[in-house]
Protein backbone atom coordinates (compact mmCIF):
# COMPACT_ATOMS: atom_id res chain seq x y z
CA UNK A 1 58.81 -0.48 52.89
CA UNK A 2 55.86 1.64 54.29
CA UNK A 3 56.35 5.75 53.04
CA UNK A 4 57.07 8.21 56.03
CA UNK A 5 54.15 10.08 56.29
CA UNK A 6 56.41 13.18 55.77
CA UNK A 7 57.29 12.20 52.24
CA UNK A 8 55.65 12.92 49.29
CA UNK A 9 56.04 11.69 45.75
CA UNK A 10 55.00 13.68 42.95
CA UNK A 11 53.64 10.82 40.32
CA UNK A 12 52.35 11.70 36.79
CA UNK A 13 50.02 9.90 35.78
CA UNK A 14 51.37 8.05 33.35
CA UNK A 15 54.30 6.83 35.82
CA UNK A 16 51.61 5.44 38.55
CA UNK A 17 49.76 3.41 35.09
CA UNK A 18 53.30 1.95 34.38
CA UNK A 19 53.34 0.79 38.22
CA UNK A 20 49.87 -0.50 37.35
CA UNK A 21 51.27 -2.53 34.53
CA UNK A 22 53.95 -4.28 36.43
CA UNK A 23 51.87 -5.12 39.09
CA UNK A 24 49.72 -6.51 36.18
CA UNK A 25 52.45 -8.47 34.43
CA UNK A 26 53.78 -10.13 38.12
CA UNK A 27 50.12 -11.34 38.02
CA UNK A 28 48.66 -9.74 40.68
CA UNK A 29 45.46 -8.45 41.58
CA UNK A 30 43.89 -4.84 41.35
CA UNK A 31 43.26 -4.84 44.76
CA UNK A 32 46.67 -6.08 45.67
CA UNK A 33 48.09 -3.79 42.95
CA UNK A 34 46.41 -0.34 44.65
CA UNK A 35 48.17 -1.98 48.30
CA UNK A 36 51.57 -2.50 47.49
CA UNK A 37 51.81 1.03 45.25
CA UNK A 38 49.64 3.01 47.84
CA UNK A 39 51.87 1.37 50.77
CA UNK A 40 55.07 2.22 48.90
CA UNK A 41 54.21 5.47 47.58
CA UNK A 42 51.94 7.11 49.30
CA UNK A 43 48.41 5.93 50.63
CA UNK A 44 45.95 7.92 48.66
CA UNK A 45 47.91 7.64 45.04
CA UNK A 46 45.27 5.52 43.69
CA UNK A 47 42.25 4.08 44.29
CA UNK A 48 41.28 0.94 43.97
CA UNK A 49 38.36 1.14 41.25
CA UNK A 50 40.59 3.33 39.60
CA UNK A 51 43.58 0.34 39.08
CA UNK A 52 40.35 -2.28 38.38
CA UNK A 53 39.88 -0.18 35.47
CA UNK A 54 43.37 -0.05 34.06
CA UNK A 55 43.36 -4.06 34.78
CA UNK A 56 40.70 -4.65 32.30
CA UNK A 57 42.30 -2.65 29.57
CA UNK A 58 45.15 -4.33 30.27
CA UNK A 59 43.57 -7.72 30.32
CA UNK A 60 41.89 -6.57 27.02
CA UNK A 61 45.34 -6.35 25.19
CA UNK A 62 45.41 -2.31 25.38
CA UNK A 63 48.73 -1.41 27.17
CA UNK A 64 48.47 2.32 26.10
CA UNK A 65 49.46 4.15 29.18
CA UNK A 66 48.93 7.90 27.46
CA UNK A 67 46.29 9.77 28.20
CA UNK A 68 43.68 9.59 24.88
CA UNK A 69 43.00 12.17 22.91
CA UNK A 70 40.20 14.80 24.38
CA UNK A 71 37.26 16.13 22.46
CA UNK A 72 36.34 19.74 22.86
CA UNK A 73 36.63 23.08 21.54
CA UNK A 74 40.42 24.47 21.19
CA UNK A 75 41.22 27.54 23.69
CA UNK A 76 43.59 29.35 21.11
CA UNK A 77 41.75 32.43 19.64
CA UNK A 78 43.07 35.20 17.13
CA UNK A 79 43.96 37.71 19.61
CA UNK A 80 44.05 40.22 16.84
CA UNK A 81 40.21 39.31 15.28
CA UNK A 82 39.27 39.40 18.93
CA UNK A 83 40.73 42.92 19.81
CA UNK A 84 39.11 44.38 16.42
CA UNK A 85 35.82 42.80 17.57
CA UNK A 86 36.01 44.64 21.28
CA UNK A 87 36.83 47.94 19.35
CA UNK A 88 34.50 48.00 16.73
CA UNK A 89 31.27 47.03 19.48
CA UNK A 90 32.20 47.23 22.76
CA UNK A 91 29.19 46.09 24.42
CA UNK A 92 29.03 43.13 22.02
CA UNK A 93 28.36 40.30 24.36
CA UNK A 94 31.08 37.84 25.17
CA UNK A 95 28.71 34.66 23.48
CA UNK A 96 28.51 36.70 20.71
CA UNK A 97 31.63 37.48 19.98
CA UNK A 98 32.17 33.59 20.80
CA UNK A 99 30.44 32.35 18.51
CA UNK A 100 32.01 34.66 15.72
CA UNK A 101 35.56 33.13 16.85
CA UNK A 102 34.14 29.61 17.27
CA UNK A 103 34.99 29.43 20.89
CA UNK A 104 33.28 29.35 24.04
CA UNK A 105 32.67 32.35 25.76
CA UNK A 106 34.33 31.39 29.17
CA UNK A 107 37.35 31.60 26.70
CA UNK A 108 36.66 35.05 25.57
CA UNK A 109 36.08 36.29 29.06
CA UNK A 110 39.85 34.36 29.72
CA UNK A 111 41.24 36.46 27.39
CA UNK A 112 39.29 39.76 27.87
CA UNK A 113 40.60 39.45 31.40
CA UNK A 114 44.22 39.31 29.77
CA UNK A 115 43.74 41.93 27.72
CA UNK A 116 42.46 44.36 30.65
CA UNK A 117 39.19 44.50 29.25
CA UNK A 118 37.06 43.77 31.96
């Protein structure tokens, strides 16, 4: 069953990794894998390196389909701290007052913006 051009389906990405591991379980190939879910789903869903990837996990014994854990700095700020920072400087740059919250200041500016304070 080829998809009518005119449909599209909405996959997360966890549901297109648990086609993946069926494909994977009826023994089948990446390749073949990425044609039979991109001809019955829609044709750019998923590449073809992407699918070689999941294969080898899978072929490694790791059937996780969740997404891991990301590193990084968390977005959440103290609004309050922040708002007492603006009013007591101002001009205090937006790194600056960053690095006081332990944030980045692409954050800050996010919530300056919020806060009509830009």
């Amino acid at each position: 069953m080829d998809v009518d051009r005119e449909t599209e389906i909405n996959l997360s990405r966890r549901e297109i990794r648990v086609l993946l591991l069926y494909e994977f379980f009826l023994g089948h190939k990446a390749t073949e894998a990425t044609n039979n879910i991109c001809r019955t789903m829609g044709q750019d869903i998923i590449s073809t390196r992407t699918a070689q990837r999941w294969f080898s996990r899978f072929d490694n014994g790791d059937f996780e389909l969740d997404d891991s854990p990301r590193s990084g700095r968390p977005t959440e700020i103290d609004l309050d701290q922040l708002k007492q920072l603006i009013e007591d400087d101002p001009r205090l740059a937006t790194r600056c007052v960053a690095k006081q919250l332990g944030c980045s200041h692409t954050t800050i500016e996010t919530h300056l913006n919020e806060l009509g304070k830009t």
